[in-house]
C-alpha atoms as a PDB file:
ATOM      1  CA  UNK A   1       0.808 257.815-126.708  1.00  0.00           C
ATOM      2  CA  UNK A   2       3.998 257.793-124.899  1.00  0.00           C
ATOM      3  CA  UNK A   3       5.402 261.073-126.693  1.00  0.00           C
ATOM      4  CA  UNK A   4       2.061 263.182-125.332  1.00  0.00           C
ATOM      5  CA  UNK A   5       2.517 262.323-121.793  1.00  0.00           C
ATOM      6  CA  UNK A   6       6.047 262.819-121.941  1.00  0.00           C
ATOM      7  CA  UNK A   7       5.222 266.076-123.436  1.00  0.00           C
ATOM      8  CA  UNK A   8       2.253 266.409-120.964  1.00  0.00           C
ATOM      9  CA  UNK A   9       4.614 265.551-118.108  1.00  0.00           C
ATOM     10  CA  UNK A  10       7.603 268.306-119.062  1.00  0.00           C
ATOM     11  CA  UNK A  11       4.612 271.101-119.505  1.00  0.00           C
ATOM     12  CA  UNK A  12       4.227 271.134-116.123  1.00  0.00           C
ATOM     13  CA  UNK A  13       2.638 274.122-114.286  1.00  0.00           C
ATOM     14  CA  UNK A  14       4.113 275.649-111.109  1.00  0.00           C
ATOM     15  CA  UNK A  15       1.366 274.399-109.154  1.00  0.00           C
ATOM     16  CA  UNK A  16       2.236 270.739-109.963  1.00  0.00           C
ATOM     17  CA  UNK A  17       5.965 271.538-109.215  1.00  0.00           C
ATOM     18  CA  UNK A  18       4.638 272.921-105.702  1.00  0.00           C
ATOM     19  CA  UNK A  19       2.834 269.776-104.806  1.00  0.00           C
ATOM     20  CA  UNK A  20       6.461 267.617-105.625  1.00  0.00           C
ATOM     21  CA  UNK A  21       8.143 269.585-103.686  1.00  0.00           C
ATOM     22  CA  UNK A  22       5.394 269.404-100.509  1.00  0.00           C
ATOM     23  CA  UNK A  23       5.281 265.236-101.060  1.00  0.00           C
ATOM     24  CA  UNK A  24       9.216 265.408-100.718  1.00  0.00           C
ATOM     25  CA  UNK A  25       9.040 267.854 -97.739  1.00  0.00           C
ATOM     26  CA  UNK A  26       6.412 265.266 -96.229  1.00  0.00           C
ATOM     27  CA  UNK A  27       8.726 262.320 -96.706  1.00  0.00           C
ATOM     28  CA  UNK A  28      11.494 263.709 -94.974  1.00  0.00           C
ATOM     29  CA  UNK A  29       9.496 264.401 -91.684  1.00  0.00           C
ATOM     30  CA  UNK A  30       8.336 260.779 -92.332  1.00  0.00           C
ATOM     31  CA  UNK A  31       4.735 261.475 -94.017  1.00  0.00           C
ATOM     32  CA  UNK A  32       2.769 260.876 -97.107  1.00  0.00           C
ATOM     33  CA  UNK A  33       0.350 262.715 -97.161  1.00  0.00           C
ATOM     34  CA  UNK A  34      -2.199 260.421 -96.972  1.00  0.00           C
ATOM     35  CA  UNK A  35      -0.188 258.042 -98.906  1.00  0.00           C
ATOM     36  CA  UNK A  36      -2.106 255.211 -98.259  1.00  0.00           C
ATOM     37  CA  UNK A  37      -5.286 256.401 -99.827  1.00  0.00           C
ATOM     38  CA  UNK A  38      -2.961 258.004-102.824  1.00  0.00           C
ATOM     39  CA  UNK A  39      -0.920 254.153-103.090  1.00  0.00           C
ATOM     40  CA  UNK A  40      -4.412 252.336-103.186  1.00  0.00           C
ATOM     41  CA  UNK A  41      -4.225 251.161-106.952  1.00  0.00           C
ATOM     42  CA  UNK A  42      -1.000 249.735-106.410  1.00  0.00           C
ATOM     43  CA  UNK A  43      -2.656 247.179-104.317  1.00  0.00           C
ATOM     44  CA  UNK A  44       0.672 244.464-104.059  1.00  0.00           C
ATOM     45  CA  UNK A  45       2.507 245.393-106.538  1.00  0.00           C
ATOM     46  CA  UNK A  46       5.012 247.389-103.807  1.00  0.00           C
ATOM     47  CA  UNK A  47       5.976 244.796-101.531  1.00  0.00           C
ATOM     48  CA  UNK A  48       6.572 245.992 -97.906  1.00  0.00           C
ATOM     49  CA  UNK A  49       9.827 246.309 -97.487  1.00  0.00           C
ATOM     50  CA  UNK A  50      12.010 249.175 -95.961  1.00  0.00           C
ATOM     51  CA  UNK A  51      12.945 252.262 -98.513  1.00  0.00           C
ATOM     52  CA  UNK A  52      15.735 254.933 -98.187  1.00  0.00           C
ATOM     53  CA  UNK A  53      14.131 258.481 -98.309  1.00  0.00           C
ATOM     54  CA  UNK A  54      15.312 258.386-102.653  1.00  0.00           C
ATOM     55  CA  UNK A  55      13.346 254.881-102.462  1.00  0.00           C
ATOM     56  CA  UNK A  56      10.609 256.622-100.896  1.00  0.00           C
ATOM     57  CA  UNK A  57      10.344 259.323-103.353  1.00  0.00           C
ATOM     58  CA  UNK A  58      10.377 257.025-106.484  1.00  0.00           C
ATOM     59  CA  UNK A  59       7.480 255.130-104.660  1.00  0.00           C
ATOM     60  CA  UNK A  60       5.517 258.395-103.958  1.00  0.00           C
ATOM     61  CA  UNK A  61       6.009 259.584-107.419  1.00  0.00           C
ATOM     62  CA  UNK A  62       4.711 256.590-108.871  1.00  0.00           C
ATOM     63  CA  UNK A  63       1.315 256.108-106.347  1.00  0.00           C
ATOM     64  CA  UNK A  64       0.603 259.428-106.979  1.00  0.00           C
ATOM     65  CA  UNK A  65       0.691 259.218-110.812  1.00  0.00           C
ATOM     66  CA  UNK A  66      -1.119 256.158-112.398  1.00  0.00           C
ATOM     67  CA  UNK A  67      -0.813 257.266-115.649  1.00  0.00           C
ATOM     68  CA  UNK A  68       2.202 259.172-115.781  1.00  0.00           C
ATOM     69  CA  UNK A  69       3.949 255.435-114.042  1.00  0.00           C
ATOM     70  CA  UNK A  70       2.503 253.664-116.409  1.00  0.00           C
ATOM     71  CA  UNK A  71       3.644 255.237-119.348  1.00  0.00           C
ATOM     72  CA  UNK A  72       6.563 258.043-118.670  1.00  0.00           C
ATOM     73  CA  UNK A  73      10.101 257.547-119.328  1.00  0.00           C
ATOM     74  CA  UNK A  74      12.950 256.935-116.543  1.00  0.00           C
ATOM     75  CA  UNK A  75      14.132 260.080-116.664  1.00  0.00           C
ATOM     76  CA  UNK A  76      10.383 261.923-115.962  1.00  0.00           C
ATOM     77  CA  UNK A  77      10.147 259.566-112.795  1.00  0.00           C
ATOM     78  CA  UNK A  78      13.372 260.155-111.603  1.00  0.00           C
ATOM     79  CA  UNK A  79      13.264 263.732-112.499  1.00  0.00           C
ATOM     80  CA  UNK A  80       9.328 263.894-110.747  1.00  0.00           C
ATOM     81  CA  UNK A  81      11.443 262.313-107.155  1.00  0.00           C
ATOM     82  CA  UNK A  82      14.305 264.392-107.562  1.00  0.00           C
ATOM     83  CA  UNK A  83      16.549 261.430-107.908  1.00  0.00           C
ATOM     84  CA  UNK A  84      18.792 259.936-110.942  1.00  0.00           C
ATOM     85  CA  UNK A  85      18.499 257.223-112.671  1.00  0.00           C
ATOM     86  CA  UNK A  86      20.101 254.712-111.645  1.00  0.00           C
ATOM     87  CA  UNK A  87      17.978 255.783-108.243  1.00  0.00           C
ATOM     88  CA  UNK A  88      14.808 254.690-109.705  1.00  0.00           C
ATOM     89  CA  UNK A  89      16.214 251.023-111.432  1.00  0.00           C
ATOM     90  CA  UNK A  90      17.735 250.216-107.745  1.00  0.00           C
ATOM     91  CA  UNK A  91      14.623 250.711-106.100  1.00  0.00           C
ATOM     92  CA  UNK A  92      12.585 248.872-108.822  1.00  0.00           C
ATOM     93  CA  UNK A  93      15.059 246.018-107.722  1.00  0.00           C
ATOM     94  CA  UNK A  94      14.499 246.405-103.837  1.00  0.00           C
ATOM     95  CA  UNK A  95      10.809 246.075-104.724  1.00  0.00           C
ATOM     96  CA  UNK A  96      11.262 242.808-106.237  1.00  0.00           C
ATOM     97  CA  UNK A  97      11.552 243.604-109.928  1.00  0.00           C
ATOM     98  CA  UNK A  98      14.313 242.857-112.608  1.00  0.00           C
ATOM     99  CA  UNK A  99      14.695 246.803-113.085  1.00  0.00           C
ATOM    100  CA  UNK A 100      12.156 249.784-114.240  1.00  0.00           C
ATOM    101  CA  UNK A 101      10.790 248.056-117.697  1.00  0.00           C
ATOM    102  CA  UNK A 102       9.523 245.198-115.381  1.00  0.00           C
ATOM    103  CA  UNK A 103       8.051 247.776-112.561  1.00  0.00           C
ATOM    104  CA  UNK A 104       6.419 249.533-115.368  1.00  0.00           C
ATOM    105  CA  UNK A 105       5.275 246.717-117.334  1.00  0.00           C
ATOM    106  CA  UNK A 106       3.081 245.334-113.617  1.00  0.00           C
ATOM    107  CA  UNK A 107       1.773 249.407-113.045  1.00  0.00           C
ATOM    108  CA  UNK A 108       1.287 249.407-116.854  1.00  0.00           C
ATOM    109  CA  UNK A 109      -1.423 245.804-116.430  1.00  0.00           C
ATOM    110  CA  UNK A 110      -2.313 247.524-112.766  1.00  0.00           C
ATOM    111  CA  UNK A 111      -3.281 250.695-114.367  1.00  0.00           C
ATOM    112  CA  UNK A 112      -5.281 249.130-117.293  1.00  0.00           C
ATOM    113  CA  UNK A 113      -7.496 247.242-115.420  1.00  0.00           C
ATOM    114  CA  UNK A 114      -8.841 250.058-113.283  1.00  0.00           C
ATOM    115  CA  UNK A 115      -9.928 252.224-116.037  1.00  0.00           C
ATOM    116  CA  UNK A 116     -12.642 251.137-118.206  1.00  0.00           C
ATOM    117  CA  UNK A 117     -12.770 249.429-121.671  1.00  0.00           C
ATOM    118  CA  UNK A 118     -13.955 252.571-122.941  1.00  0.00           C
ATOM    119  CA  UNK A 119     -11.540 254.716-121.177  1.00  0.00           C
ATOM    120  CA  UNK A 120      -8.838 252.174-122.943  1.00  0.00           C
ATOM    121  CA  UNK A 121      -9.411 253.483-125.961  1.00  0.00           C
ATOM    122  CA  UNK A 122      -9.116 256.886-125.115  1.00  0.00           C
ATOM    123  CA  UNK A 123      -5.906 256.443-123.397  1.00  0.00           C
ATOM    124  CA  UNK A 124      -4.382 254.316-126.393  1.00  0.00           C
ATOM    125  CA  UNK A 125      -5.387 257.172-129.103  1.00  0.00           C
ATOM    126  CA  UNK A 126      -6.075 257.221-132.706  1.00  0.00           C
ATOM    127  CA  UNK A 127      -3.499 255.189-135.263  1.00  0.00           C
ATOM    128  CA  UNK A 128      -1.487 256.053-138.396  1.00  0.00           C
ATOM    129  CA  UNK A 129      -1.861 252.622-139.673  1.00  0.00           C
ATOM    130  CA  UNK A 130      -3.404 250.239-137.062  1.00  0.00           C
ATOM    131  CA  UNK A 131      -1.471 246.959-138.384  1.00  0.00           C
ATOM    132  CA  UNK A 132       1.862 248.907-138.630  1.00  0.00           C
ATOM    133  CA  UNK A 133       1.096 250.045-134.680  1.00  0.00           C
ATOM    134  CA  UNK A 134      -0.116 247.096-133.447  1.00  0.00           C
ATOM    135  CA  UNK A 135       3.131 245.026-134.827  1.00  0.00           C
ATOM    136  CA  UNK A 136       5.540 247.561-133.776  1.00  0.00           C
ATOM    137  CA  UNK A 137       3.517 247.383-130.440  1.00  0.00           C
ATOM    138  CA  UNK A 138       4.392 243.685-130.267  1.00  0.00           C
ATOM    139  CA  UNK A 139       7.562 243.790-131.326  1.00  0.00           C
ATOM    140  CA  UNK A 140       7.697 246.050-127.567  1.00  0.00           C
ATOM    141  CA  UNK A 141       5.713 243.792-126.073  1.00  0.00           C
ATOM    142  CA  UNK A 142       7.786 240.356-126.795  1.00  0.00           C
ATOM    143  CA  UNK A 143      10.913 242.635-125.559  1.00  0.00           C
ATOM    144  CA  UNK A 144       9.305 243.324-122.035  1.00  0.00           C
ATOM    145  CA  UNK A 145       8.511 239.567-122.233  1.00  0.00           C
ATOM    146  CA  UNK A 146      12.171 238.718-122.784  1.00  0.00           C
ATOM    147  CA  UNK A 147      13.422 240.919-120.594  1.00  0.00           C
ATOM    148  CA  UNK A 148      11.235 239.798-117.343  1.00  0.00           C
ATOM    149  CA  UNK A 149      11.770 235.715-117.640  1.00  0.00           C
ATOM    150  CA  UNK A 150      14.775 234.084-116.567  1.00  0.00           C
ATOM    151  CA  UNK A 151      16.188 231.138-117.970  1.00  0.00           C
ATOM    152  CA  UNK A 152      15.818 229.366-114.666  1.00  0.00           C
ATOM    153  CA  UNK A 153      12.286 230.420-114.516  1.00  0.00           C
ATOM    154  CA  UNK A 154      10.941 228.824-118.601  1.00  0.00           C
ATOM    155  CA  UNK A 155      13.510 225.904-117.000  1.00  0.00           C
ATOM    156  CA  UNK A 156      11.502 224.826-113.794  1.00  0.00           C
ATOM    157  CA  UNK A 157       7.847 225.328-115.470  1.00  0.00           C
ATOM    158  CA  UNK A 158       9.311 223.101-118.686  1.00  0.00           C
ATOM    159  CA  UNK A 159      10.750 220.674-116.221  1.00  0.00           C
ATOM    160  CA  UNK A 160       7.127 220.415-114.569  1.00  0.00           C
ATOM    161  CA  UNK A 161       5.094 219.533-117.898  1.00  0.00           C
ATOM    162  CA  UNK A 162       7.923 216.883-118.788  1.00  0.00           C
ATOM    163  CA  UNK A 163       7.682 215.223-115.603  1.00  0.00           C
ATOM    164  CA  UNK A 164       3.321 215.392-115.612  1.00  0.00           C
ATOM    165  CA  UNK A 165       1.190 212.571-115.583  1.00  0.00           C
ATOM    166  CA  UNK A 166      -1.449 214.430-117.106  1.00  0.00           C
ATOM    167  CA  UNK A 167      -1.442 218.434-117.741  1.00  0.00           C
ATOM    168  CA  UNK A 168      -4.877 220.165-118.036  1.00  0.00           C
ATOM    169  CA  UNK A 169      -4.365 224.303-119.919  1.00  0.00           C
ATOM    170  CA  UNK A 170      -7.208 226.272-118.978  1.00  0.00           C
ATOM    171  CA  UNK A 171      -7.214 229.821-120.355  1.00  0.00           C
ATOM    172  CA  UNK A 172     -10.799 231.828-121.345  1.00  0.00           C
ATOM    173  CA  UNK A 173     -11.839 234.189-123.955  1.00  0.00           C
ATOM    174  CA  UNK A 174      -9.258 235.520-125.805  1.00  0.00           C
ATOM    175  CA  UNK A 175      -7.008 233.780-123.574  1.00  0.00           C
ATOM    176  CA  UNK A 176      -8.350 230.662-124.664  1.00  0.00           C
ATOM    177  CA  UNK A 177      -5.767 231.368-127.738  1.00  0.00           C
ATOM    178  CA  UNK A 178      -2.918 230.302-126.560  1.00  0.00           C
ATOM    179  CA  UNK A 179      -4.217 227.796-124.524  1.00  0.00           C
ATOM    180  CA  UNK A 180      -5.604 225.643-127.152  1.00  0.00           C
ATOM    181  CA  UNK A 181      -2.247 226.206-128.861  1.00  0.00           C
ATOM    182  CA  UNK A 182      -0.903 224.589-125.975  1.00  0.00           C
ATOM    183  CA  UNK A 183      -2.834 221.872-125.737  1.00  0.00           C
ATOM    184  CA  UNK A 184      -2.952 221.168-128.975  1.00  0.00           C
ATOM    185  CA  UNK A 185       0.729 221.130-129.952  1.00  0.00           C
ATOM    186  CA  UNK A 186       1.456 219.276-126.733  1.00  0.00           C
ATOM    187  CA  UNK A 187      -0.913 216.335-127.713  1.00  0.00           C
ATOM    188  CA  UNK A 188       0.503 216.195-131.535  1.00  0.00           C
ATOM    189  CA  UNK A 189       4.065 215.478-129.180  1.00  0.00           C
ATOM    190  CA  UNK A 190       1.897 212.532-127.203  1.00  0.00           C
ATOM    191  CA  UNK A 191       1.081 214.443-123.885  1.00  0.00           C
ATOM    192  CA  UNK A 192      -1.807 213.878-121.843  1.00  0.00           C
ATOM    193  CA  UNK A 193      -2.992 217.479-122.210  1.00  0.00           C
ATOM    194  CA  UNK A 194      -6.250 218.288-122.023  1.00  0.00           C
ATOM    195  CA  UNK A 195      -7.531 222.207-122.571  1.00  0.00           C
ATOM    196  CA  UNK A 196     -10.438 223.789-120.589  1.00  0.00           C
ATOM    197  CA  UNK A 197     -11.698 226.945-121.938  1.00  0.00           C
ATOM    198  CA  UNK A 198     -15.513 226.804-120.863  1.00  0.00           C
ATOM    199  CA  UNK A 199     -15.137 227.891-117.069  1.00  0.00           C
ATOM    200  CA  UNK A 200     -18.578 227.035-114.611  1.00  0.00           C
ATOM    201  CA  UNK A 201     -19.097 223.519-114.081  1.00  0.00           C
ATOM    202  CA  UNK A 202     -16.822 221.987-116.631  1.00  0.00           C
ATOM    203  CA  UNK A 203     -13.841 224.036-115.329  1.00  0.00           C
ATOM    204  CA  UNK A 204     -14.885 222.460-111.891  1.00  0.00           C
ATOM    205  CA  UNK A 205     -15.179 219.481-113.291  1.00  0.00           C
ATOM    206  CA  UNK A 206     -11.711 219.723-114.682  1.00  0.00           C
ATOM    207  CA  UNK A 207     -10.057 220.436-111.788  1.00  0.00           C
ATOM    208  CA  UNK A 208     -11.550 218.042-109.422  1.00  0.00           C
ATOM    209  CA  UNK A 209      -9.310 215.623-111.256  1.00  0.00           C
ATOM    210  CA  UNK A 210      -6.015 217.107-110.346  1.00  0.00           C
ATOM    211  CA  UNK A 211      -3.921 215.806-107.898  1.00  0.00           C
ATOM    212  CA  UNK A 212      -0.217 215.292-106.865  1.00  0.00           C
ATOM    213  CA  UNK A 213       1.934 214.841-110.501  1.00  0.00           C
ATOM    214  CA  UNK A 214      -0.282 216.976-112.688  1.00  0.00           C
ATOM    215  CA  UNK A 215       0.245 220.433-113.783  1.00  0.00           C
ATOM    216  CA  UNK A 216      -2.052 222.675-114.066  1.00  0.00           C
ATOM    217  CA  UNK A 217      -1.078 225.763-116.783  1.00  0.00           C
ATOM    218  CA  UNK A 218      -3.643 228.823-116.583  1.00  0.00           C
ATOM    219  CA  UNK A 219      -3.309 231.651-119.261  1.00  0.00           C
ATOM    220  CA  UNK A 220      -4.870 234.881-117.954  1.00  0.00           C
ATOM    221  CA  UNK A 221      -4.330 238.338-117.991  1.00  0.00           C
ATOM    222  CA  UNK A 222      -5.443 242.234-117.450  1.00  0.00           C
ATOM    223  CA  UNK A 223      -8.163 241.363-115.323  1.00  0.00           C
ATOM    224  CA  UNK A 224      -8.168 238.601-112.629  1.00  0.00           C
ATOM    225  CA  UNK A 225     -11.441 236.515-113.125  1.00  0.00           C
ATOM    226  CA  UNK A 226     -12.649 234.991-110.009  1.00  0.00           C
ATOM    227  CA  UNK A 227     -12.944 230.973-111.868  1.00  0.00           C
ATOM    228  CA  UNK A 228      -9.860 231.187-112.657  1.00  0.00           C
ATOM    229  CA  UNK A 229      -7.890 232.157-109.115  1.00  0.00           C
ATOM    230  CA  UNK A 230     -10.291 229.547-107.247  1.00  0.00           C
ATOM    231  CA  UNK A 231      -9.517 227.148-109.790  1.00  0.00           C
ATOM    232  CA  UNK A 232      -5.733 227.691-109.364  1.00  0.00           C
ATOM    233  CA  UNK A 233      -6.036 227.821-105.539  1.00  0.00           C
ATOM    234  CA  UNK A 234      -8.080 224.307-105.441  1.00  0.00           C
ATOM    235  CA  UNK A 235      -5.551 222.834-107.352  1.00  0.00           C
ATOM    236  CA  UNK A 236      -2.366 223.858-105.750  1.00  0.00           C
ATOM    237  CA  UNK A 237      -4.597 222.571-102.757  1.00  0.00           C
ATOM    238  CA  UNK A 238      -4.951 219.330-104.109  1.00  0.00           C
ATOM    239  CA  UNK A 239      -1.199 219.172-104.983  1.00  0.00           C
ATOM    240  CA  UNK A 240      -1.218 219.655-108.456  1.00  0.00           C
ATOM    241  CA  UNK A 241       1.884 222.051-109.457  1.00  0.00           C
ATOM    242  CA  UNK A 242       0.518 225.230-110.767  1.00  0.00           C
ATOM    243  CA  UNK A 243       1.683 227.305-113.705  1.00  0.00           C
ATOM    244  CA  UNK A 244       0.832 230.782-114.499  1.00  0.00           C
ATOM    245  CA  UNK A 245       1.230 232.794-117.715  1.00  0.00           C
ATOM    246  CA  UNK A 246      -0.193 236.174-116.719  1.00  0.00           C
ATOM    247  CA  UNK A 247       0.731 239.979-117.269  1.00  0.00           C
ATOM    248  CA  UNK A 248       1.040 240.481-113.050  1.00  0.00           C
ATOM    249  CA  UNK A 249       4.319 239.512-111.546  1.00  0.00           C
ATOM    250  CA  UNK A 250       2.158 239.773-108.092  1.00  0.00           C
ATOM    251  CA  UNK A 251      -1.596 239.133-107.151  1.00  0.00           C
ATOM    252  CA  UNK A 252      -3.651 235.996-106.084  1.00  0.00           C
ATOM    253  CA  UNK A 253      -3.350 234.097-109.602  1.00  0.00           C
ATOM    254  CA  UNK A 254       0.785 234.662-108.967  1.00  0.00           C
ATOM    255  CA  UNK A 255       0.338 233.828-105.524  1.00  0.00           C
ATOM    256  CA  UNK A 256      -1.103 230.678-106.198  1.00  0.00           C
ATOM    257  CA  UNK A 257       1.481 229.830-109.104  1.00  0.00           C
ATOM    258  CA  UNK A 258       4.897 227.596-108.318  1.00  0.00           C
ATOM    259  CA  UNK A 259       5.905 228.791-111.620  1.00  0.00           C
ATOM    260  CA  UNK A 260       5.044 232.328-112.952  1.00  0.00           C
ATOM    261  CA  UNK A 261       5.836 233.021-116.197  1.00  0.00           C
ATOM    262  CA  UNK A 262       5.088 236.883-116.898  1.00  0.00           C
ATOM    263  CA  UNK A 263       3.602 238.302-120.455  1.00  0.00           C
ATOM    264  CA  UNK A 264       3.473 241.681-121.420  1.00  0.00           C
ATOM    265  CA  UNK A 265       0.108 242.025-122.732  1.00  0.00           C
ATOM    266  CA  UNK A 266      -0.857 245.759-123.403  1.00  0.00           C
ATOM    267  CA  UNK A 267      -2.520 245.646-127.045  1.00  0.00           C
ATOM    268  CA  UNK A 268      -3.546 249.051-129.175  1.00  0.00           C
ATOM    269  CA  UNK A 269      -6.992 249.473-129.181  1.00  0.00           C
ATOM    270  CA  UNK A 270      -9.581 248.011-126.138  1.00  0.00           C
ATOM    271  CA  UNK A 271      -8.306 244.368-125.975  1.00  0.00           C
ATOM    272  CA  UNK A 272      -5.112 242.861-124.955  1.00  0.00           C
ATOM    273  CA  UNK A 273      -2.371 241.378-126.892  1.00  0.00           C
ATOM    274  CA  UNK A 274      -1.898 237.663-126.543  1.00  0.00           C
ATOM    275  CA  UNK A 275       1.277 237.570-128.750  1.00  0.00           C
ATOM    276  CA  UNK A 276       3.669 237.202-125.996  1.00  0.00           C
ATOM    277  CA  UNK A 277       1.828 234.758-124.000  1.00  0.00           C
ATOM    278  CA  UNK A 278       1.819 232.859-127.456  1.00  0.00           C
ATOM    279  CA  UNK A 279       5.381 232.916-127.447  1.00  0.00           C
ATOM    280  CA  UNK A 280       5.928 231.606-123.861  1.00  0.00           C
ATOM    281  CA  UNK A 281       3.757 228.745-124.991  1.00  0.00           C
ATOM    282  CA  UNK A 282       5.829 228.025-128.238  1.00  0.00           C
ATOM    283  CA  UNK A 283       8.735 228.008-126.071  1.00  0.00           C
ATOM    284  CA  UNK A 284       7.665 225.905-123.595  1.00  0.00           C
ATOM    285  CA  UNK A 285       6.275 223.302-126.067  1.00  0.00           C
ATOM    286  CA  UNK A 286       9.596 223.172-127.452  1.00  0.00           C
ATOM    287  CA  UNK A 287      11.242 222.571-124.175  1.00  0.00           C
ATOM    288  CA  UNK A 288       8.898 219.964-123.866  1.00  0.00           C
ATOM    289  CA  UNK A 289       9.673 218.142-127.309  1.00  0.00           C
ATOM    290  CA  UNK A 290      13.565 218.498-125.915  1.00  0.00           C
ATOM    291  CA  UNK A 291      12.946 217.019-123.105  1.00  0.00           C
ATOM    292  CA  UNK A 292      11.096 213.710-124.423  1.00  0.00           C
ATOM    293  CA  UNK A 293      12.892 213.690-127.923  1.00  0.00           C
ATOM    294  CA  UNK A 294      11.811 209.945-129.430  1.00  0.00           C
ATOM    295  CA  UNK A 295       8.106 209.878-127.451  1.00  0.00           C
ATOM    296  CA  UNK A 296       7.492 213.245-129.374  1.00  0.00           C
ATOM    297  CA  UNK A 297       9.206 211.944-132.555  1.00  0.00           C
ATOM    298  CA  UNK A 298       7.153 208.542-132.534  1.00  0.00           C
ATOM    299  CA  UNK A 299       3.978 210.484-131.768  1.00  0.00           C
ATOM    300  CA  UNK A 300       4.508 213.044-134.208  1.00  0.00           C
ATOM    301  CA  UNK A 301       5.074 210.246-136.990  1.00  0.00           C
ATOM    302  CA  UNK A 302       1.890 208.592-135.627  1.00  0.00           C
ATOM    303  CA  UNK A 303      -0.053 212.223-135.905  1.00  0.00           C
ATOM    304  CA  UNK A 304       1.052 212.268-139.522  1.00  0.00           C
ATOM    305  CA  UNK A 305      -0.017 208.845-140.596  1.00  0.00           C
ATOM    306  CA  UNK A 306      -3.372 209.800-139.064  1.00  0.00           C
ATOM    307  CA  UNK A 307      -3.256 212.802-141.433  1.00  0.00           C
ATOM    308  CA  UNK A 308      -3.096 210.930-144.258  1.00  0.00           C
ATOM    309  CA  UNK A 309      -5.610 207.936-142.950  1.00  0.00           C
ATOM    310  CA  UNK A 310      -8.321 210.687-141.937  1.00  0.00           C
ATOM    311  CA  UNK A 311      -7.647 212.274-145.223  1.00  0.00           C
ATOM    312  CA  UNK A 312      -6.915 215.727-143.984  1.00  0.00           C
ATOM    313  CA  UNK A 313      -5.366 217.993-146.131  1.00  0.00           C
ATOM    314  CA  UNK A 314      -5.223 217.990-149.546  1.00  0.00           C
ATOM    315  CA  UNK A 315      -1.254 218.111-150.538  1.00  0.00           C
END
């Protein structure tokens, strides 16, 4: 996928090269070009902020060019603004971003969402062995992951669910994955946690609950459903501390969040990966086992007795 647009990108005709050079003519006399109507699937993901005329470039270049953003190398972007480099990671960093992987990872989930499911498919292409792709696409994925969480950041949402007096994961469809992970793991370790993954009136239901010392974690991602930002937004309301695992480093479900946690969740085919959010979940879980070390021990050895007493498995 990658290699044809970078292909794509370095075929290109003398009429594309003649419309770069009229968007950087525009910027210099202070124009876009209609910029705002060209930025308009970017929605927040560029905060406002003042640019230098490279800045500006880089920013054209991408608004102009979903696809080619969303996919292209550094050196196509920079080379597309008539920049370097090092040009395009500083202004993904004045924007707000750890440096271009991150940028591109938030126009990567922006991009997704406005094309169709169908449309998904066509953009992802045909695979030489779909399990080989999709783990090497994973393997990407938990990199991106890695690579746009700080420390400090898995710190303050594991310090949250430690401190909770009761902690309530809501995450639906396939995102319901690694929210019943969560929950479930976190009760084996004695937490109150309670998973909601049937939105409407028991979501509401849920929530109404929540109030000042409860956490609530929500697990979404690609596109925002409207359940799920109210549902963040009336808790934060109600003081609960909100914590989002989601693919968008910006947007209302990150806007409601006092701890963001950010997943890279591009998959192969028409459906998104939820192995990375997975792995912010196993991580936080065993955060919260450190931080409670005999409660999760003495609940753990209660779990296991209860194994044996309900009969559960047969070894």
């Amino acid at each position: 996928m990658q290699s044809t647009l970078q292909s794509d990108a370095s075929n290109r005709t003398d009429a594309d090269l003649k419309s770069s050079a009229i968007d950087r003519d525009a910027q210099a006399t202070g124009t876009l070009g209609g910029g705002d109507v060209a930025h308009a699937w970017l929605g927040d993901v560029l905060p406002d902020v003042p640019l230098s005329k490279a800045q500006s470039r880089v920013v054209d270049v991408i608004g102009r060019n979903p696809q080619l953003a969303s996919y292209a190398d550094i050196a196509e972007i920079a080379q597309r603004a008539d920049v370097n480099n090092s040009t395009v990671v500083r202004a993904a960093q004045h924007l707000g971003y750890r440096g271009w992987p991150d940028l591109q990872r938030e126009l990567r989930s922006r991009y997704l969402v406005m094309i169709t499911t169908e449309e998904t498919l066509t953009e992802h292409g045909e695979h030489r062995s779909p399990l080989h792709d999709a783990l090497n696409h994973d393997i990407g994925n938990l990199r991106l992951t890695l690579d746009s969480n700080t420390a400090d950041d898995a710190e303050a949402a594991i310090a949250a669910l430690a401190g909770a007096q009761s902690i309530t994961v809501v995450g639906l469809g396939s995102f319901a994955g690694p929210a019943s992970v969560m929950a479930h793991l976190g009760s084996t370790m004695g937490y109150p946690i309670a998973l909601e993954n049937r939105g409407g009136v028991h979501l509401a239901s849920s929530i109404n609950t929540l109030g000042p010392g409860d956490v609530l974690v929500v697990i979404n991602m690609w596109r925002s459903t409207r359940q799920i930002i109210a549902a963040a937004e009336a808790a934060k309301q109600a003081g609960a501390t909100v914590i989002a695992i989601s693919d968008m480093r910006r947007g209302p479900l990150a806007a409601a969040a006092d701890h963001l946690l950010v997943a890279a969740s591009e998959g192969i085919s028409f459906f998104q990966s939820v192995t990375s959010a997975n792995s912010l979940v196993y991580g936080l879980l065993a955060g919260m086992e450190a931080a409670h070390p005999e409660r999760s021990r003495a609940a753990l050895r209660r779990t296991q007795q209860l194994w044996k007493d309900l009969d559960v498995y047969l070894d």
